[in-house]
C-alpha atoms as a PDB file:
ATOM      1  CA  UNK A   1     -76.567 -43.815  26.400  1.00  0.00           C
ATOM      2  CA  UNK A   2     -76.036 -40.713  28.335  1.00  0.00           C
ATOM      3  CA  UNK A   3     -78.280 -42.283  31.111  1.00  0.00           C
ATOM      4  CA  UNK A   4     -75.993 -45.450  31.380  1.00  0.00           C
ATOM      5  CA  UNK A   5     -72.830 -42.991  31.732  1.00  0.00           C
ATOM      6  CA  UNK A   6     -74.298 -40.805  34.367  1.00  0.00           C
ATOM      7  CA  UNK A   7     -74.983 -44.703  36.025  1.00  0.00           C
ATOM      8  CA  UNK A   8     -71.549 -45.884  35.756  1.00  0.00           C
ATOM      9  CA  UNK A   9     -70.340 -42.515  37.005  1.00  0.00           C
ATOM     10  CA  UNK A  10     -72.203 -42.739  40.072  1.00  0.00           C
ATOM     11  CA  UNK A  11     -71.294 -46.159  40.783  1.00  0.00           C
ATOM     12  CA  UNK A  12     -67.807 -45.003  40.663  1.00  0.00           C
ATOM     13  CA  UNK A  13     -67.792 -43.584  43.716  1.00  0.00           C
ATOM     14  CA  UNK A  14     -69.286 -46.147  46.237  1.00  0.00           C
ATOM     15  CA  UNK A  15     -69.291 -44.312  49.504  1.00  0.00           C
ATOM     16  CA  UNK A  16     -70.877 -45.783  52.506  1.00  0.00           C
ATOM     17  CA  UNK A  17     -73.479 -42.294  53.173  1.00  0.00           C
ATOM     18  CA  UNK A  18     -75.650 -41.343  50.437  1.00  0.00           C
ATOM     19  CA  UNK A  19     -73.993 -37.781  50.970  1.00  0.00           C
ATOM     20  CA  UNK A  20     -70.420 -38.471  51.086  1.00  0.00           C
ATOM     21  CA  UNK A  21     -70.857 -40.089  47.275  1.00  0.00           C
ATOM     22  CA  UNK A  22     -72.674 -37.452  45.784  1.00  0.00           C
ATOM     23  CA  UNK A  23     -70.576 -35.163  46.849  1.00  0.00           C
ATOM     24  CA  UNK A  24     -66.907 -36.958  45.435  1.00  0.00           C
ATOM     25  CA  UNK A  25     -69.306 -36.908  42.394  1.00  0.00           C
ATOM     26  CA  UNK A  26     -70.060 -33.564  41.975  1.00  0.00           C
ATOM     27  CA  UNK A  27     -65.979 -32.790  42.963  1.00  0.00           C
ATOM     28  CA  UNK A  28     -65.438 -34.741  40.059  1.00  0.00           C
ATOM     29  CA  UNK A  29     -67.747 -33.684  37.609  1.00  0.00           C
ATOM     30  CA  UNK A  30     -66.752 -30.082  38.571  1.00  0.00           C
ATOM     31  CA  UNK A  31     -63.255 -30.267  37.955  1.00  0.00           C
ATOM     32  CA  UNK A  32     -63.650 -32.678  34.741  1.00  0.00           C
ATOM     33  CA  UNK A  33     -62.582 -31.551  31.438  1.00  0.00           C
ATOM     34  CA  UNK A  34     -62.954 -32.997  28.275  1.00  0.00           C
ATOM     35  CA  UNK A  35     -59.084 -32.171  28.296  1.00  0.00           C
ATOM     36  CA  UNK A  36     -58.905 -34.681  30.889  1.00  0.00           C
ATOM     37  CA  UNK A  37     -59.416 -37.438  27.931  1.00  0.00           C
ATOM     38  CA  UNK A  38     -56.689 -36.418  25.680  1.00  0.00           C
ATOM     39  CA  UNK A  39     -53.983 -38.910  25.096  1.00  0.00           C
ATOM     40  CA  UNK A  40     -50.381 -38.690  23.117  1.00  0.00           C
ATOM     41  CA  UNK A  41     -51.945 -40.301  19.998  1.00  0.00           C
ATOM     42  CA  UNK A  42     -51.555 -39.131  16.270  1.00  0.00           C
ATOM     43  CA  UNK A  43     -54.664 -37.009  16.228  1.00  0.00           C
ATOM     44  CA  UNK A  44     -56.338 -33.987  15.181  1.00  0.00           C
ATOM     45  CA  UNK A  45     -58.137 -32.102  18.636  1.00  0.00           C
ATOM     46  CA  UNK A  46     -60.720 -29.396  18.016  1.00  0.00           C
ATOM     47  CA  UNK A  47     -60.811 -27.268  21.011  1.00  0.00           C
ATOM     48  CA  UNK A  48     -61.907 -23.945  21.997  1.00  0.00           C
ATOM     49  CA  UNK A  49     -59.428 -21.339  22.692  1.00  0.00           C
ATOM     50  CA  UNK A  50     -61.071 -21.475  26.572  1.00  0.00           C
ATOM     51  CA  UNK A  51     -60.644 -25.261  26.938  1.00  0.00           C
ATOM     52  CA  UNK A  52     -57.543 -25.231  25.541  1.00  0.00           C
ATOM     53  CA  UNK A  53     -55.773 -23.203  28.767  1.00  0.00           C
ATOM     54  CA  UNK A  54     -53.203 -24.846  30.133  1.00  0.00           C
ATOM     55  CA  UNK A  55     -52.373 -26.949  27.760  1.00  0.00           C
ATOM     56  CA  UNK A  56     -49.438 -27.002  25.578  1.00  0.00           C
ATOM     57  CA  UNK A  57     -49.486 -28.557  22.115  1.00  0.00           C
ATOM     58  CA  UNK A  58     -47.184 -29.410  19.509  1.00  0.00           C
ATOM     59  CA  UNK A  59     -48.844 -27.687  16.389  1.00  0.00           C
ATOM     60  CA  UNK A  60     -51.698 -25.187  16.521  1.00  0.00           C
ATOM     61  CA  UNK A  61     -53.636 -23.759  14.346  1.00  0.00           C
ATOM     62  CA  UNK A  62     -56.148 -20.345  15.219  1.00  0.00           C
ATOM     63  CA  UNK A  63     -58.686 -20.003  12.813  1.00  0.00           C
ATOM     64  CA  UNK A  64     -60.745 -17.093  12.294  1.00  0.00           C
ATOM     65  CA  UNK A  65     -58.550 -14.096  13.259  1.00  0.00           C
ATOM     66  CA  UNK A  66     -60.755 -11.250  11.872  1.00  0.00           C
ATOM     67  CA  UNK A  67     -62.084  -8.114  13.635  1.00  0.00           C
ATOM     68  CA  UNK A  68     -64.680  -8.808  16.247  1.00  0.00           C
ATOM     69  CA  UNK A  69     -64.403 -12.873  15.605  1.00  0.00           C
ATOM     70  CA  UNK A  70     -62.489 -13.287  19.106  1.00  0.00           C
ATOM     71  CA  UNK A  71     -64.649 -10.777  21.780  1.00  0.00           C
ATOM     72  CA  UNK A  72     -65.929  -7.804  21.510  1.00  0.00           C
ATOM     73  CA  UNK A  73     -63.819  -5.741  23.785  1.00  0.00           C
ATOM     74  CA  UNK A  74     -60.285  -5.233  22.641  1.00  0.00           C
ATOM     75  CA  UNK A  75     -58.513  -6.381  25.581  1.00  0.00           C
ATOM     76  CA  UNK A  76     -60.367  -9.337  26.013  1.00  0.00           C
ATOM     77  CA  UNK A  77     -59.480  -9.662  22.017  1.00  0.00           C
ATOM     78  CA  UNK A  78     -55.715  -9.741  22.842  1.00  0.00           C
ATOM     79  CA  UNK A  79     -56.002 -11.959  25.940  1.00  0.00           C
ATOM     80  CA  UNK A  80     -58.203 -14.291  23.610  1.00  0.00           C
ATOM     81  CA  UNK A  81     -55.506 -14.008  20.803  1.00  0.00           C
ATOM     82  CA  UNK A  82     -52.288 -14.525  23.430  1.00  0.00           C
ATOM     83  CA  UNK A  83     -53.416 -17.681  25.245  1.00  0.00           C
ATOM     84  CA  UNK A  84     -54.282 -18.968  21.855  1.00  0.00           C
ATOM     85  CA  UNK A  85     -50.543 -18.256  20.238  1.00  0.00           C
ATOM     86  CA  UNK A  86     -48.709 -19.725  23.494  1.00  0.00           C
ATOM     87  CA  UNK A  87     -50.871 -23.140  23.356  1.00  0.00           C
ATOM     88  CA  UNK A  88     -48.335 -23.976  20.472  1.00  0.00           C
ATOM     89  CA  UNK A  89     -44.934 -25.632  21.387  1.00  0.00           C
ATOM     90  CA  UNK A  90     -43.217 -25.518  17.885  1.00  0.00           C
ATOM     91  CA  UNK A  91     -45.647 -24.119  15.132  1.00  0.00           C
ATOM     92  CA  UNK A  92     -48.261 -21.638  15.068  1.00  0.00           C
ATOM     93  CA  UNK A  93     -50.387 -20.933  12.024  1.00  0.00           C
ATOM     94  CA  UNK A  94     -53.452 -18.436  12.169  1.00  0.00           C
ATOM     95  CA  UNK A  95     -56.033 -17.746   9.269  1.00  0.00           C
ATOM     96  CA  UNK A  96     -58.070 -15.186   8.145  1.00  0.00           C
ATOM     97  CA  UNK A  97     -60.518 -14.346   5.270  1.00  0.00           C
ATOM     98  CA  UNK A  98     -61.206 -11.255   3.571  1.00  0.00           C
ATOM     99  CA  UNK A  99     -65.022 -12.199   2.754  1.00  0.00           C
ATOM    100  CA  UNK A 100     -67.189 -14.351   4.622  1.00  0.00           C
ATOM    101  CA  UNK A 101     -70.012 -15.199   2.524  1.00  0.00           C
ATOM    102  CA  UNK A 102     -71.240 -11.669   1.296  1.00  0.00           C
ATOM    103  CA  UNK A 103     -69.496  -9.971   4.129  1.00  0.00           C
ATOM    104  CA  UNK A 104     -66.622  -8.404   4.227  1.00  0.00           C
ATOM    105  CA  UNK A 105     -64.401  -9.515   7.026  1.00  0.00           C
ATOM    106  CA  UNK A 106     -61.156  -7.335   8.338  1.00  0.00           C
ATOM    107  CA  UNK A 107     -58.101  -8.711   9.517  1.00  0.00           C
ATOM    108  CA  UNK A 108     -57.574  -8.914  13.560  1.00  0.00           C
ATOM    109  CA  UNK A 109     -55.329  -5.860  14.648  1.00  0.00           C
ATOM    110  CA  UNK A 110     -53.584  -8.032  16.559  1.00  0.00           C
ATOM    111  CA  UNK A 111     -51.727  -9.238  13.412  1.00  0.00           C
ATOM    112  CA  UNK A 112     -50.371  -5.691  12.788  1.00  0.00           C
ATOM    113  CA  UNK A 113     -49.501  -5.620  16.395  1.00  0.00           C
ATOM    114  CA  UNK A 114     -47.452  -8.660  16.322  1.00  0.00           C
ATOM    115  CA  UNK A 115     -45.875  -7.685  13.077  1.00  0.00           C
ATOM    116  CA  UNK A 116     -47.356 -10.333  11.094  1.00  0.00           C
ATOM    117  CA  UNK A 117     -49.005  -8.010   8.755  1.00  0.00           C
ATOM    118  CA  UNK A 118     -48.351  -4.740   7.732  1.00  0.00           C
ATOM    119  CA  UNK A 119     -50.803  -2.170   8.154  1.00  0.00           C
ATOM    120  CA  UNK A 120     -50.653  -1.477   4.282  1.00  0.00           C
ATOM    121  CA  UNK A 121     -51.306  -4.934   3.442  1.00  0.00           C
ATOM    122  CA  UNK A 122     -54.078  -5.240   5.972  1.00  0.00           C
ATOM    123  CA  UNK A 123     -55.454  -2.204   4.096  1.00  0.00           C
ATOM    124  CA  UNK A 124     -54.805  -3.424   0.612  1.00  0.00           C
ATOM    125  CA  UNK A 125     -56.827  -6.252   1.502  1.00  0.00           C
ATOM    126  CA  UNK A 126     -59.606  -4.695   2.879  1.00  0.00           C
ATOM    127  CA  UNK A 127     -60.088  -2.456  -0.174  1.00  0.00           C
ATOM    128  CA  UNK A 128     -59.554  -5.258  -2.729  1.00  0.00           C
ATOM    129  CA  UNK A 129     -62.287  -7.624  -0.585  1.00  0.00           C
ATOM    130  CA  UNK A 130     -65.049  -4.937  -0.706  1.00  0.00           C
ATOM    131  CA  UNK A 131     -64.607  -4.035  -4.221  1.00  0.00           C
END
């Protein structure tokens, strides 16, 4: 299957030199997103918070938002966290867990930044979750 698609891309772009068609297909395939396939239809779409730059979407939900679950470097954390929140159009809604498995899991920062959560709550939590 993946053979016959790679087939019917190439033939898509019929240039008369060998090298003029390989390289509007390797333009194309650079540029291509899987982005590039969504359509207005009544759908759930799964996306990365990477592939999802750019675009601006009705209802969004970021799952997930614990310490450490985002990068690894705080600023990177907040970048992460921002381009997620301003993907949605008219509702955001972001969850977090306490315990993931047998692991406790702490509540992103960024949530106490934004004013979401209070840092005694955040705190509460943490102490009730490792109990």
């Amino acid at each position: 299957m993946a053979i016959a698609r790679v087939k019917d891309l190439v033939n898509a772009f019929p240039a008369a030199q060998i090298r003029d068609a390989i390289q509007q297909f390797l333009e194309h395939t650079t540029l291509y997103t899987t982005q590039d396939d969504l359509r207005e239809v009544n759908a759930v779409n799964l996306l990365t918070i990477h592939s999802a730059k750019g675009l601006e979407l009705p209802v969004v939900f970021v799952s997930g938002v614990e310490k450490g679950n985002l990068q690894k470097k705080l600023a990177e954390q907040r970048r992460l966290f921002y381009v997620a929140m301003t993907r949605a159009k008219q509702k955001l809604i972001v969850t977090y867990v306490n315990k993931r498995g047998d692991y406790a899991k702490k509540r992103s920062q960024f949530l106490v930044e934004l004013g979401v959560e209070s840092e005694e709550t955040v705190k509460a939590c943490e102490e009730s979750s490792t109990s």
